[in-house]
C-alpha atoms as a PDB file:
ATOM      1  CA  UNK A   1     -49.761 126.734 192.891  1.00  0.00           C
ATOM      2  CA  UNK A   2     -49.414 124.666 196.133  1.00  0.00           C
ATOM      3  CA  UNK A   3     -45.987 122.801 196.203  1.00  0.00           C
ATOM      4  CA  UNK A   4     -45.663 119.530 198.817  1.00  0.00           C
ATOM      5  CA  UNK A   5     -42.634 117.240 199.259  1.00  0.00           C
ATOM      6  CA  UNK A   6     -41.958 114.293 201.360  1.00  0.00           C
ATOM      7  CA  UNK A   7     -41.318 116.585 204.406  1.00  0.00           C
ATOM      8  CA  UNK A   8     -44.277 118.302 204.435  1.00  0.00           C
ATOM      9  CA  UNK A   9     -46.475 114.869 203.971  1.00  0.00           C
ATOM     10  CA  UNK A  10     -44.581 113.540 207.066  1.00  0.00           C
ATOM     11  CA  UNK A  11     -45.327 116.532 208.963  1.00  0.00           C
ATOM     12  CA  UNK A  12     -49.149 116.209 208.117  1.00  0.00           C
ATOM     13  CA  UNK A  13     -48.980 112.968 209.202  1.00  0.00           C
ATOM     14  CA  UNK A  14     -51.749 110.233 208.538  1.00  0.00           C
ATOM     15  CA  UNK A  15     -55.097 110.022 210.421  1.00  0.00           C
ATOM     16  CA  UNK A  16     -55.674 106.401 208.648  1.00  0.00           C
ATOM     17  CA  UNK A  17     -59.270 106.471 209.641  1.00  0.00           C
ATOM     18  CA  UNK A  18     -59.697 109.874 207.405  1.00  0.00           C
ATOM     19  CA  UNK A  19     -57.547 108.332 204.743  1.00  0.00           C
ATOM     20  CA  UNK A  20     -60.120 105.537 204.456  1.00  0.00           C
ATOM     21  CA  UNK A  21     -63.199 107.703 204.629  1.00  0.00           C
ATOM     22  CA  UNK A  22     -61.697 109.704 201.507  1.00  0.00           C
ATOM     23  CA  UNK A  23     -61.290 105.781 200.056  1.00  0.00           C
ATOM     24  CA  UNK A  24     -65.192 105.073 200.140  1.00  0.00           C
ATOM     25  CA  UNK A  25     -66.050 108.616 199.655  1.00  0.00           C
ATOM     26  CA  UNK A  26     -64.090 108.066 195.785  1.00  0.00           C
ATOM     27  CA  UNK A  27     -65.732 104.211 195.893  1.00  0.00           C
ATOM     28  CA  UNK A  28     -69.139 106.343 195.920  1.00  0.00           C
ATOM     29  CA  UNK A  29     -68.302 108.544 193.455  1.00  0.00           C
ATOM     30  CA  UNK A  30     -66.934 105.523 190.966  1.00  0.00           C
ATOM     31  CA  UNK A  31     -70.691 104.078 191.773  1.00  0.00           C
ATOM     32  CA  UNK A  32     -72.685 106.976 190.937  1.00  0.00           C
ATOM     33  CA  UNK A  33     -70.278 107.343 187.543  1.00  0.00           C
ATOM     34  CA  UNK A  34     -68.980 110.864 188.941  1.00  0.00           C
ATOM     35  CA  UNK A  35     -65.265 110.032 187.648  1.00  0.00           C
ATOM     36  CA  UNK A  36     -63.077 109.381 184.425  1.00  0.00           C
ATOM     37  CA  UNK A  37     -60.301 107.044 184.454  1.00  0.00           C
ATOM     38  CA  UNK A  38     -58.682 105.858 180.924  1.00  0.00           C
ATOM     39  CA  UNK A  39     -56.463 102.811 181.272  1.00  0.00           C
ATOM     40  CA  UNK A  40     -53.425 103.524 182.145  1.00  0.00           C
ATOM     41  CA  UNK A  41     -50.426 103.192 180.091  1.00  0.00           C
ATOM     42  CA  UNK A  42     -46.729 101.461 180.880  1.00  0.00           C
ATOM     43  CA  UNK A  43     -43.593 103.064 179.886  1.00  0.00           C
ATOM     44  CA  UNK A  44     -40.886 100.774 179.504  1.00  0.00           C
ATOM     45  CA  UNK A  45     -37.654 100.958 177.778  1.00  0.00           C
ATOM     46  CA  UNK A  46     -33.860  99.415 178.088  1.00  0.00           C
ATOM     47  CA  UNK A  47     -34.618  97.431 180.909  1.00  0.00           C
ATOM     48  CA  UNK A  48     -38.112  95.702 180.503  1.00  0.00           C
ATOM     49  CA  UNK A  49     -38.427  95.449 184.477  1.00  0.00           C
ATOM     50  CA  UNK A  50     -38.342  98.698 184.828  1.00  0.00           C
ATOM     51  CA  UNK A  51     -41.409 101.087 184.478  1.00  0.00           C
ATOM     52  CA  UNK A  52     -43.300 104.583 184.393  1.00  0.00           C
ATOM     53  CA  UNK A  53     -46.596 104.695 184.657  1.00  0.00           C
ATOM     54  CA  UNK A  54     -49.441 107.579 183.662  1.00  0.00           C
ATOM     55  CA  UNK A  55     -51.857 107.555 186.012  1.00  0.00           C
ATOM     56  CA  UNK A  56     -54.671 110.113 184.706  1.00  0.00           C
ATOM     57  CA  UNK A  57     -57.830 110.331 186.622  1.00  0.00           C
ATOM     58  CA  UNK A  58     -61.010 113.081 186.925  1.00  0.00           C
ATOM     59  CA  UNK A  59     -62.996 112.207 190.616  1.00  0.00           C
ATOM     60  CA  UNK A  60     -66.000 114.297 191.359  1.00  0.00           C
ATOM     61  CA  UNK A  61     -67.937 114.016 194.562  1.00  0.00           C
ATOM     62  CA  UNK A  62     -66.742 116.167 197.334  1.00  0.00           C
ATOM     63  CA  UNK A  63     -63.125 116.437 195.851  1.00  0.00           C
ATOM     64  CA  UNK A  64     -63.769 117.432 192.519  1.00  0.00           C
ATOM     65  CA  UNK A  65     -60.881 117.567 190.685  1.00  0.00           C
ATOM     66  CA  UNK A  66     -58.675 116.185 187.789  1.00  0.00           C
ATOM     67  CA  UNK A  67     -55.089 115.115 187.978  1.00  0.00           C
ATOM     68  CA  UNK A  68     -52.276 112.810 187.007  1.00  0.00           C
ATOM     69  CA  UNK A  69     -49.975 110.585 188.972  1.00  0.00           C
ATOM     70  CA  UNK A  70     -46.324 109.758 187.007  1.00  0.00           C
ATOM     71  CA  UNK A  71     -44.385 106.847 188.803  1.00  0.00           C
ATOM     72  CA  UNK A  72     -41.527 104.903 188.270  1.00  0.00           C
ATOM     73  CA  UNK A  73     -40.929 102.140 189.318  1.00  0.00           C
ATOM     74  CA  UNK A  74     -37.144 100.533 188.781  1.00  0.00           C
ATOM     75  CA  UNK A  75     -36.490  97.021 190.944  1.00  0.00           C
ATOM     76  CA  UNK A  76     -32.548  97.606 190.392  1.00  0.00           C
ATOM     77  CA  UNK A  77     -32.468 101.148 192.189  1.00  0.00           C
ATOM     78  CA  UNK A  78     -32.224  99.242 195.824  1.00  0.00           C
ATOM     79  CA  UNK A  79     -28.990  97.965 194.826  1.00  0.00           C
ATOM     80  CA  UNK A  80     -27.563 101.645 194.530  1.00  0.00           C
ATOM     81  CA  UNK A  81     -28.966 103.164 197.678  1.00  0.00           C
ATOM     82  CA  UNK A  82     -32.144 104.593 195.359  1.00  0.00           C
ATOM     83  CA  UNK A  83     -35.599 104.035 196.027  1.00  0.00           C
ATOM     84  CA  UNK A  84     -37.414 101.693 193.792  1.00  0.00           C
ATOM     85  CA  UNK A  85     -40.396 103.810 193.102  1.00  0.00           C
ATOM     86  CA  UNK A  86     -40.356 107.821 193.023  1.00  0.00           C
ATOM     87  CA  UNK A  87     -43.404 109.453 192.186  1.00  0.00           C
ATOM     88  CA  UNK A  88     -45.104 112.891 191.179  1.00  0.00           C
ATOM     89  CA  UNK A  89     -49.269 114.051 191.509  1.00  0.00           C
ATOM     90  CA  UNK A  90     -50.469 117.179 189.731  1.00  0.00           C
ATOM     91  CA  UNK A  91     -53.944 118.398 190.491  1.00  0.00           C
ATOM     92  CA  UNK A  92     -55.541 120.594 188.313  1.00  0.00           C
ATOM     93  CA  UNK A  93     -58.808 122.599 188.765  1.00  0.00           C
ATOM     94  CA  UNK A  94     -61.699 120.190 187.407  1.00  0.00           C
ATOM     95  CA  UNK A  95     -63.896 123.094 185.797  1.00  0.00           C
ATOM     96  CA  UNK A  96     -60.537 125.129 184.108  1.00  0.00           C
ATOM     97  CA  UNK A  97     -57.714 122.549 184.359  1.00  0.00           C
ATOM     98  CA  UNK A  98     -55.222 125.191 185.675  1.00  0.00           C
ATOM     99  CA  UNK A  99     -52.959 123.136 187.790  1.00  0.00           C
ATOM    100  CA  UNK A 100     -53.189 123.915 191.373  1.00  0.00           C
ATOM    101  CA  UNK A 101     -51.232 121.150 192.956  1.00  0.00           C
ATOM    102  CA  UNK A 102     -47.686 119.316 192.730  1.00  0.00           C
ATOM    103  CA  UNK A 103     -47.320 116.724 195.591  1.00  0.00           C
ATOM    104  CA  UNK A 104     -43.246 115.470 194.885  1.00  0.00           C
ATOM    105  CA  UNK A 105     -43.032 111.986 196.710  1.00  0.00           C
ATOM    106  CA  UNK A 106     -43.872 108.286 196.717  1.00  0.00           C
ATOM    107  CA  UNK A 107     -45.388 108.885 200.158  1.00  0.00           C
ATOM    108  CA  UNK A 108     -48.793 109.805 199.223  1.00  0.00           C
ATOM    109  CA  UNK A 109     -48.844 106.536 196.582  1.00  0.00           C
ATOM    110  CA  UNK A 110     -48.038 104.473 199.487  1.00  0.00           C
ATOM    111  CA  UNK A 111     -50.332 105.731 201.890  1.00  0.00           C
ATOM    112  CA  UNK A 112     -52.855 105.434 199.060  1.00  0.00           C
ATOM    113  CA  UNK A 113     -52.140 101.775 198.603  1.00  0.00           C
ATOM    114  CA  UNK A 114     -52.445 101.095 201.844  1.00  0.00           C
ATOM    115  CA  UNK A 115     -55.305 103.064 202.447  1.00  0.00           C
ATOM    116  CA  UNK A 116     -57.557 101.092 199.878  1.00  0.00           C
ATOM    117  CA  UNK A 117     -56.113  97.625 201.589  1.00  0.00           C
ATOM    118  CA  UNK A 118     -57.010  99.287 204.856  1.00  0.00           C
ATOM    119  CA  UNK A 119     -60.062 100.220 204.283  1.00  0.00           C
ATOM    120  CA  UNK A 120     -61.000  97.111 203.025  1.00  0.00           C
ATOM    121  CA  UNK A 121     -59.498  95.561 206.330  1.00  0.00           C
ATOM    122  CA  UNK A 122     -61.621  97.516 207.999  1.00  0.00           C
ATOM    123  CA  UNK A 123     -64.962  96.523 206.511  1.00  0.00           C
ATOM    124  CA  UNK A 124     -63.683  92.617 206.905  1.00  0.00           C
ATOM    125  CA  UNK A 125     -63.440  93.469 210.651  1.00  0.00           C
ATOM    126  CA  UNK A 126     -66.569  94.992 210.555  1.00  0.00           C
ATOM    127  CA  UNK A 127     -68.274  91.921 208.875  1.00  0.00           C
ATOM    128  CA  UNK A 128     -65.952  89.012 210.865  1.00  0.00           C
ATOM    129  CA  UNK A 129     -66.972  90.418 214.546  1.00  0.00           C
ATOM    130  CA  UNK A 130     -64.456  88.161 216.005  1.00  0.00           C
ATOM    131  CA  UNK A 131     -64.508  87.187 219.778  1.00  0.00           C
ATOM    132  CA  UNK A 132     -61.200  87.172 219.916  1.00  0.00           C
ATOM    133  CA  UNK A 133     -58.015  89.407 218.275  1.00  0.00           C
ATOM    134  CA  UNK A 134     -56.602  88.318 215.124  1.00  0.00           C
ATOM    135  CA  UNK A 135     -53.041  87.547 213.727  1.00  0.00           C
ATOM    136  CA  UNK A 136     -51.839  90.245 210.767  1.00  0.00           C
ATOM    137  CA  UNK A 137     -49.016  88.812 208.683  1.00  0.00           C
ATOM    138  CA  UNK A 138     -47.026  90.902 205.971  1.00  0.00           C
ATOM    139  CA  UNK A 139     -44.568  89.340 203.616  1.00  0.00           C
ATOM    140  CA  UNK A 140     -42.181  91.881 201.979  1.00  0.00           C
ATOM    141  CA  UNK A 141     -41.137  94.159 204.470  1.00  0.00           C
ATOM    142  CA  UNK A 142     -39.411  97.101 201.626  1.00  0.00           C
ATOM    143  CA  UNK A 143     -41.606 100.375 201.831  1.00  0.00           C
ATOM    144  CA  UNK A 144     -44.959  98.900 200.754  1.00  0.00           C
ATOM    145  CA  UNK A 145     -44.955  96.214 203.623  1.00  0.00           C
ATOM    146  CA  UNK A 146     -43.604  99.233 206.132  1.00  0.00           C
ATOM    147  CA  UNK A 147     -46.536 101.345 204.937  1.00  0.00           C
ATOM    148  CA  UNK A 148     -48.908  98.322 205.718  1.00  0.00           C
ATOM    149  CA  UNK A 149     -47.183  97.628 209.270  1.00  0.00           C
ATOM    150  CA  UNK A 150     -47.815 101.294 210.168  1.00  0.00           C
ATOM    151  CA  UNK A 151     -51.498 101.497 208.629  1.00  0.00           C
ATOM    152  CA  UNK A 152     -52.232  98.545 211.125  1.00  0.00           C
ATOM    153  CA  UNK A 153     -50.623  99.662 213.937  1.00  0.00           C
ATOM    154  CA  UNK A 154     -52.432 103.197 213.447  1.00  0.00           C
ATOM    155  CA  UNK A 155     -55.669 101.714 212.778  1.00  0.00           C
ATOM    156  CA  UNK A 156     -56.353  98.138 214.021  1.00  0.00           C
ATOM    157  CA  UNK A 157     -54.401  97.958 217.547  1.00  0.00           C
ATOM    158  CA  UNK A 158     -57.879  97.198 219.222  1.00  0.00           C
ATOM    159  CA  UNK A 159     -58.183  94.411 216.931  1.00  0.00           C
ATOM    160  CA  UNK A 160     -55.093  92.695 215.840  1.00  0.00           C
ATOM    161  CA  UNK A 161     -52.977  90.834 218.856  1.00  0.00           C
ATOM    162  CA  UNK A 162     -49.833  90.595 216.390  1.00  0.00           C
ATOM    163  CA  UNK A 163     -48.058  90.992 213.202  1.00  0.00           C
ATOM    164  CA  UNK A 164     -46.070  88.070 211.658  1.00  0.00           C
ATOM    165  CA  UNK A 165     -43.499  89.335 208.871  1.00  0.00           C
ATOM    166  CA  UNK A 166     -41.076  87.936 206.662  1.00  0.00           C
ATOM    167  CA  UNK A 167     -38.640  89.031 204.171  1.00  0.00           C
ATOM    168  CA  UNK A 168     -36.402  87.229 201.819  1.00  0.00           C
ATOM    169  CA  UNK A 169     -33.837  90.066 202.920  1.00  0.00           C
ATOM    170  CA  UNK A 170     -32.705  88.953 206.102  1.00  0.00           C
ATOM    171  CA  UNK A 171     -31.036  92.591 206.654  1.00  0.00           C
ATOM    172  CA  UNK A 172     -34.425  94.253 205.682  1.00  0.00           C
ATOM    173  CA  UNK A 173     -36.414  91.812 208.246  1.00  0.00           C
ATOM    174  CA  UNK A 174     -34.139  92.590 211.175  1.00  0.00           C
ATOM    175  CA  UNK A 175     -34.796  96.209 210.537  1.00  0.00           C
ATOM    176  CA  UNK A 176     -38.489  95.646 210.851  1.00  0.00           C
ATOM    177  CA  UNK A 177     -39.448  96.974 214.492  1.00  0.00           C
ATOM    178  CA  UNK A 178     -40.942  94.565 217.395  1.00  0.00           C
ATOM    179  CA  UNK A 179     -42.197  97.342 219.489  1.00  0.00           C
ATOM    180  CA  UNK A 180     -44.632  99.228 218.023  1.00  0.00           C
ATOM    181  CA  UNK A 181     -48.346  99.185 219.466  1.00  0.00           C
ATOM    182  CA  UNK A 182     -49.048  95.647 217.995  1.00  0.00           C
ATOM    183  CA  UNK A 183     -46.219  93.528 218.477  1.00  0.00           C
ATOM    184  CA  UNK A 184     -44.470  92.529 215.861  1.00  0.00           C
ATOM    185  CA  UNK A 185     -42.950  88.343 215.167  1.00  0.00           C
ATOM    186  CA  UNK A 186     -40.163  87.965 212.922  1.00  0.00           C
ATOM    187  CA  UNK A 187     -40.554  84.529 211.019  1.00  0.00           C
ATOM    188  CA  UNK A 188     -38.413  82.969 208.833  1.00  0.00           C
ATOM    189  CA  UNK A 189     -40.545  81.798 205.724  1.00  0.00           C
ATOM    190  CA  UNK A 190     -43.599  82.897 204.113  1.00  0.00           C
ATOM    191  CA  UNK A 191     -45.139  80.061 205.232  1.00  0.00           C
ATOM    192  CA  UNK A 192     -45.251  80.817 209.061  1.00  0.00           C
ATOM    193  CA  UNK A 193     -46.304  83.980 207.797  1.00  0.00           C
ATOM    194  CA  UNK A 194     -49.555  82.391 205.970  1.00  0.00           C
ATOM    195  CA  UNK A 195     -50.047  79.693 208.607  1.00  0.00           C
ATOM    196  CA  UNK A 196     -50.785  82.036 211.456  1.00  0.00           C
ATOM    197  CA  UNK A 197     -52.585  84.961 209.588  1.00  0.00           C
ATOM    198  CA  UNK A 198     -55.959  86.078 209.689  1.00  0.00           C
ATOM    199  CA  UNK A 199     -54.995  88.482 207.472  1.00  0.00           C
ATOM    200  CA  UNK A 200     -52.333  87.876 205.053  1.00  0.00           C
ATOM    201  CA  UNK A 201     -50.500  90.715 203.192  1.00  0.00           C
ATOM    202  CA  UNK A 202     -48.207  90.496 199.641  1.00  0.00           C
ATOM    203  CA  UNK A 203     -46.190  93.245 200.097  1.00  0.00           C
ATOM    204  CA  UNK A 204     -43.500  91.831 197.575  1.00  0.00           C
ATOM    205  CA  UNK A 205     -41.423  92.311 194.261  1.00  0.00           C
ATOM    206  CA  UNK A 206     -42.535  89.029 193.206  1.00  0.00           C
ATOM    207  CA  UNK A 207     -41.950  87.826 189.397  1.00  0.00           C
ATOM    208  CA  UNK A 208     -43.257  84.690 190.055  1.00  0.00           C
ATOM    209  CA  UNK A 209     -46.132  82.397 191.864  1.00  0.00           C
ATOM    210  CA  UNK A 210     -45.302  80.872 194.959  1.00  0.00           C
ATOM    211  CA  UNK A 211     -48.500  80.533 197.235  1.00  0.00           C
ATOM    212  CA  UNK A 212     -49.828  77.028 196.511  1.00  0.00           C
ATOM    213  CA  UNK A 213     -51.290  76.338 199.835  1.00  0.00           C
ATOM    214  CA  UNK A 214     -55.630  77.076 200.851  1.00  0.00           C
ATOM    215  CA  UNK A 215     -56.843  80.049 202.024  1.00  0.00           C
ATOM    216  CA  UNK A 216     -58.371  79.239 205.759  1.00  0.00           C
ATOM    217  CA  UNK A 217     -61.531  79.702 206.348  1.00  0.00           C
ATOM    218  CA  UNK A 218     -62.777  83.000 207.625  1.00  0.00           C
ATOM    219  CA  UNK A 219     -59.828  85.069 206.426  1.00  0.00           C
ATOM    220  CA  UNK A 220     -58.572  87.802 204.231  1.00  0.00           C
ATOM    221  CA  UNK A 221     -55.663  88.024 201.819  1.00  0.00           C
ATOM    222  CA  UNK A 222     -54.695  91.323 200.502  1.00  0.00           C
ATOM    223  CA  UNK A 223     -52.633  90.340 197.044  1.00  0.00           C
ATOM    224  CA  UNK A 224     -51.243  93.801 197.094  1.00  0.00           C
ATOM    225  CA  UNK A 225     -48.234  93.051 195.046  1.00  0.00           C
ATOM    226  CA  UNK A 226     -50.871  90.783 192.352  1.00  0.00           C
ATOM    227  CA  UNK A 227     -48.032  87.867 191.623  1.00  0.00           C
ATOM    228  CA  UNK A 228     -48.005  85.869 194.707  1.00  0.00           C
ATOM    229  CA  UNK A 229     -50.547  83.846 194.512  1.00  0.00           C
ATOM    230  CA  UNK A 230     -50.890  80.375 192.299  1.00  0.00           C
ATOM    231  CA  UNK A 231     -54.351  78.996 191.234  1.00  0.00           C
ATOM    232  CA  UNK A 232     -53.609  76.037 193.432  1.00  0.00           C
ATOM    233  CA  UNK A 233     -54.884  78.840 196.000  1.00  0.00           C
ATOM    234  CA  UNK A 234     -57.103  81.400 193.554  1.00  0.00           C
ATOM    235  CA  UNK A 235     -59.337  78.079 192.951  1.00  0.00           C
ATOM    236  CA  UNK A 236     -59.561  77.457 196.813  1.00  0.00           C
ATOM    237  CA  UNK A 237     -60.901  81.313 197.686  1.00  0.00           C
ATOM    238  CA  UNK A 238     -64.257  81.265 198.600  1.00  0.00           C
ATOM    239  CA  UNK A 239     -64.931  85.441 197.382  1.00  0.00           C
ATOM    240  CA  UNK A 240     -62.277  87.029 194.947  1.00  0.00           C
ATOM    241  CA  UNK A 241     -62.649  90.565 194.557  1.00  0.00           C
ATOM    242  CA  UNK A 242     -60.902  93.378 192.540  1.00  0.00           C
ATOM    243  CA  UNK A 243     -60.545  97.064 192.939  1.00  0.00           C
ATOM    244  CA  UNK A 244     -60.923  97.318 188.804  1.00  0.00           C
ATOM    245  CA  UNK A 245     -61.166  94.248 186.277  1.00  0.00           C
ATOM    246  CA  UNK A 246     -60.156  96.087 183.102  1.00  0.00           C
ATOM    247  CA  UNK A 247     -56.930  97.579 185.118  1.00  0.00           C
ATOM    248  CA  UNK A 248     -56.177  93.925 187.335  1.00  0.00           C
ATOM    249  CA  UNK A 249     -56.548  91.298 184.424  1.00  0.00           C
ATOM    250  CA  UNK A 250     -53.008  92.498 182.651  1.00  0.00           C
ATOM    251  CA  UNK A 251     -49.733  92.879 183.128  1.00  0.00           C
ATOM    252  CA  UNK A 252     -49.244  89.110 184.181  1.00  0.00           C
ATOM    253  CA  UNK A 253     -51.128  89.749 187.563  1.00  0.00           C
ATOM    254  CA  UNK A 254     -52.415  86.344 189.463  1.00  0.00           C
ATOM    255  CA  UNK A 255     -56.239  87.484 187.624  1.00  0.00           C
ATOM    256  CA  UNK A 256     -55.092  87.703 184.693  1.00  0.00           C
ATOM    257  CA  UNK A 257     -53.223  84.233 184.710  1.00  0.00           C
ATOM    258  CA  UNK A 258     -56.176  82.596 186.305  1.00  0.00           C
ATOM    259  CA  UNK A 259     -58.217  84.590 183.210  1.00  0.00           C
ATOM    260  CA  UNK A 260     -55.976  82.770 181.020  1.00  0.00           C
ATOM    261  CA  UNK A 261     -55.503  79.676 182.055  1.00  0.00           C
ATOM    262  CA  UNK A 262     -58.444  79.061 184.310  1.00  0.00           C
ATOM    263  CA  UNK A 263     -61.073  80.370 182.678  1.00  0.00           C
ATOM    264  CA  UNK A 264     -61.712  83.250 185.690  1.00  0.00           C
ATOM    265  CA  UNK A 265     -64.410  85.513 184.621  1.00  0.00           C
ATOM    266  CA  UNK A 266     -65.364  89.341 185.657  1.00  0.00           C
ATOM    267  CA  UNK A 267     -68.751  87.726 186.240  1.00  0.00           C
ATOM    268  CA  UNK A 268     -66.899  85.700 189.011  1.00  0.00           C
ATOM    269  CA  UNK A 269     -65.541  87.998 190.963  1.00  0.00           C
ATOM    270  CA  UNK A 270     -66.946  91.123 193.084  1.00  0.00           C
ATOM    271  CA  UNK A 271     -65.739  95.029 193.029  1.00  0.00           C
ATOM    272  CA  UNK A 272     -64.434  96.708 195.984  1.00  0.00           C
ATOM    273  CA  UNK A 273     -67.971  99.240 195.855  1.00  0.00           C
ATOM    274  CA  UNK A 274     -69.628  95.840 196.890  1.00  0.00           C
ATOM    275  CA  UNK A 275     -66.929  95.480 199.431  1.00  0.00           C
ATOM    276  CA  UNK A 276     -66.575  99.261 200.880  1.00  0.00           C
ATOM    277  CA  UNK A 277     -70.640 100.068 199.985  1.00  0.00           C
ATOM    278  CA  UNK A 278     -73.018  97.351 200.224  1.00  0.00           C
ATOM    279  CA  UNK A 279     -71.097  95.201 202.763  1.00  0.00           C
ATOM    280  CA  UNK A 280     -71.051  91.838 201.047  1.00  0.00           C
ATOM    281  CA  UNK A 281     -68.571  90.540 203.480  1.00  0.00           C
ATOM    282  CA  UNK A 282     -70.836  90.279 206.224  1.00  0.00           C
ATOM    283  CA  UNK A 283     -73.316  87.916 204.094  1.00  0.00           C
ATOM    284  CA  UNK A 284     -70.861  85.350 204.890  1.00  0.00           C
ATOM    285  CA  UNK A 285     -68.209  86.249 207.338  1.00  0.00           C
ATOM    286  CA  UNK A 286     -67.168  82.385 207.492  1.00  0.00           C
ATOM    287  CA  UNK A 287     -65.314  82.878 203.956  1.00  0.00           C
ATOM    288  CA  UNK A 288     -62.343  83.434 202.614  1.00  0.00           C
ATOM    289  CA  UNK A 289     -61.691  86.499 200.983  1.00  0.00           C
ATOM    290  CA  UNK A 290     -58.936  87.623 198.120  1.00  0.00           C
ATOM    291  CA  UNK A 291     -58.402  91.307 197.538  1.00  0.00           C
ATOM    292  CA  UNK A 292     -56.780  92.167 194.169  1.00  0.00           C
ATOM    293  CA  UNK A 293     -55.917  96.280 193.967  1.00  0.00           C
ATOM    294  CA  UNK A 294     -53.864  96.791 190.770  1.00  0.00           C
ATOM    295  CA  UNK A 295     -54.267 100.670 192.055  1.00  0.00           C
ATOM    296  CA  UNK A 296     -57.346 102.923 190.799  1.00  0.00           C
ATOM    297  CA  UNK A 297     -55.684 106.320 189.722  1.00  0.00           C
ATOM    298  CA  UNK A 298     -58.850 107.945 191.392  1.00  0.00           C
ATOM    299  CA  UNK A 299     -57.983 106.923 194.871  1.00  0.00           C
ATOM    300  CA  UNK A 300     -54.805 108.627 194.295  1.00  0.00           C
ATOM    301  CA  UNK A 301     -56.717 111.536 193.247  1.00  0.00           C
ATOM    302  CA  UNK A 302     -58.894 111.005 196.408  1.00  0.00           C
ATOM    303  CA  UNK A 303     -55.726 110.719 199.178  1.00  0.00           C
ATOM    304  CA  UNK A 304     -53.384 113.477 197.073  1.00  0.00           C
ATOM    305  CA  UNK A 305     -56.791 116.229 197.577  1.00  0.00           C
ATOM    306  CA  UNK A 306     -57.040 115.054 200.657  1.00  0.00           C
ATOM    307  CA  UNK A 307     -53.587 116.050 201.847  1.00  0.00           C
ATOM    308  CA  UNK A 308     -53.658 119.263 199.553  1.00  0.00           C
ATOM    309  CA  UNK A 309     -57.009 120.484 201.935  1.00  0.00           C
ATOM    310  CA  UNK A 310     -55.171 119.332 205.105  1.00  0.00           C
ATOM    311  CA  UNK A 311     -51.567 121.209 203.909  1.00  0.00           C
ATOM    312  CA  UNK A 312     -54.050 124.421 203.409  1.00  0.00           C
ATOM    313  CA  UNK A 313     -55.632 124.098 207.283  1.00  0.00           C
ATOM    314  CA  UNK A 314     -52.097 123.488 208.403  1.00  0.00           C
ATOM    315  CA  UNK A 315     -50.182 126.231 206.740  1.00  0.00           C
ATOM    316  CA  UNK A 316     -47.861 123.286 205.136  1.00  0.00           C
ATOM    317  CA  UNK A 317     -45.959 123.352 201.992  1.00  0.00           C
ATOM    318  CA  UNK A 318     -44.375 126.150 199.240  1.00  0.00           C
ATOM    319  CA  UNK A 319     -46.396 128.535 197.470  1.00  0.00           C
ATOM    320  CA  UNK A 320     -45.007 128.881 193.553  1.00  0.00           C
ATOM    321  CA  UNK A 321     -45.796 131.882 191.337  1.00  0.00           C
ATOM    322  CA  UNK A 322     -46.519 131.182 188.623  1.00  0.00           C
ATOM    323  CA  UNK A 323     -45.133 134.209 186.895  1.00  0.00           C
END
């Protein structure tokens, strides 16, 4: 059995073009039915905003393998010096179900979130074909949004002339680098965050709706952390689109209160396959466009075999006995 920790995922690194190839490769499998994916359960006890969540998932295709992803996720832990979220992935062996696999860190969750945004990113770049370079803003700048401001910089330099964040944190904001490749603004609301973006970014801990102004025309919103947005602005969006209805319209996400309240229907929105596969966006690049990803246990399937084949070519990680 292959062991893998934070240090050896850092020493990998992360080619995000390759991450986002293994994205649609798993998008294809989900279309041709080649996966299993129950919904997945919430653990919560004591405090009720605090979490675990089972993440079980089969993904055929060329990775071909089952596995579970356990994560916690505790708000309070940033207050004591803890990360909020810690995370293990098993893999096991898809025809026996031996386990083969234990990637120990949040690492490979985060790149995996910001993998599927990315790769979504990148098919609204390919669709927009702007003349000009575009304006990336991120609000909530904690580990998620630093993911995201390194998943742009590695990716989209060639297209993005800046990054607008914010934090509520001022501390966490004035830790947020200027110079990497795309330089980086430091604003001081989420509003000259939105304002400015062509593509906006909810990177937050959210509890509560705050977003009440339009979409502009033409650009993308990636509602990564799912309670940002209020239906002032959900009614506004010209193309709302999910990663996974049954798994996005719960938990008090921003579909599931416009499902509620607003009568929003899985007939009215579109799936990320349409997105990543068939290349909706480019039917009508002059729209606004909402991404939704309450996170599909398969992609984390798809990103955690991904770095278990590239920790084999690299001679990375522990070998356990299993005797």
């Amino acid at each position: 059995m292959k062991y893998i920790n934070e240090k050896d995922v850092r020493a990998m690194g992360t080619s995000w073009p390759e991450v986002f190839q293994a994205i649609r490769d798993a998008t294809a499998a989900i279309r041709r039915n080649d996966y299993s994916q129950p919904l997945k359960p919430y653990l919560r006890y004591k405090d009720p905003g605090n979490r675990i969540i089972a993440m079980p998932a089969y993904l055929g295709g060329p990775f071909d393998t089952a596995g579970i992803k356990w994560i916690a996720s505790f708000p309070g832990n940033t207050t004591k010096d803890i990360p909020r979220a810690h995370s293990v992935i098993i893999l096991n062996e898809a025809d026996t179900g031996v386990p083969y696999a234990i990637i120990n860190t949040a690492l490979v969750s985060a790149i995996r979130t910001a993998g599927v945004t990315g790769a979504v990113t990148d098919s609204y770049l390919a669709a927009r074909k702007a003349s000009r370079k575009l304006t990336a803003g991120i609000i909530g700048m904690g580990p998620i949004g630093q993911m995201h401001l390194d998943m742009l910089n590695g990716a989209f330099a060639e297209n993005i002339e800046k990054i607008a964040v914010y934090d509520l944190n001022e501390k966490v904001l004035s830790q947020v680098p200027a110079a990497t490749a795309i330089p980086v603004v430091r604003c001081g609301s989420w509003e000259e965050v939105f304002d400015q973006a062509d593509i906006f970014m909810t990177c937050t801990v959210s509890g509560k709706r705050y977003i009440d102004r339009s979409p502009r025309a033409g650009a993308l919103y990636l509602n990564v952390s799912l309670r940002d947005f209020g239906p002032a602005f959900m009614q506004a969006a010209d193309l709302i689109v999910v990663d996974n209805w049954e798994e996005v319209c719960r938990e008090n996400t921003d579909i599931e209160w416009m499902h509620l309240h607003h009568g929003l229907q899985e007939k009215d929105v579109a799936t990320i396959g349409a997105v990543l596969l068939d290349g909706i966006l480019a039917d009508d690049p002059g729209r606004s466009v909402m991404f939704n990803p309450m996170g599909m246990s398969v992609y984390d399937m798809a990103v955690a075999r991904y770095y278990y084949d590239l920790s084999a070519s690299l001679g990375v990680g522990a070998v356990l006995e299993n005797t």
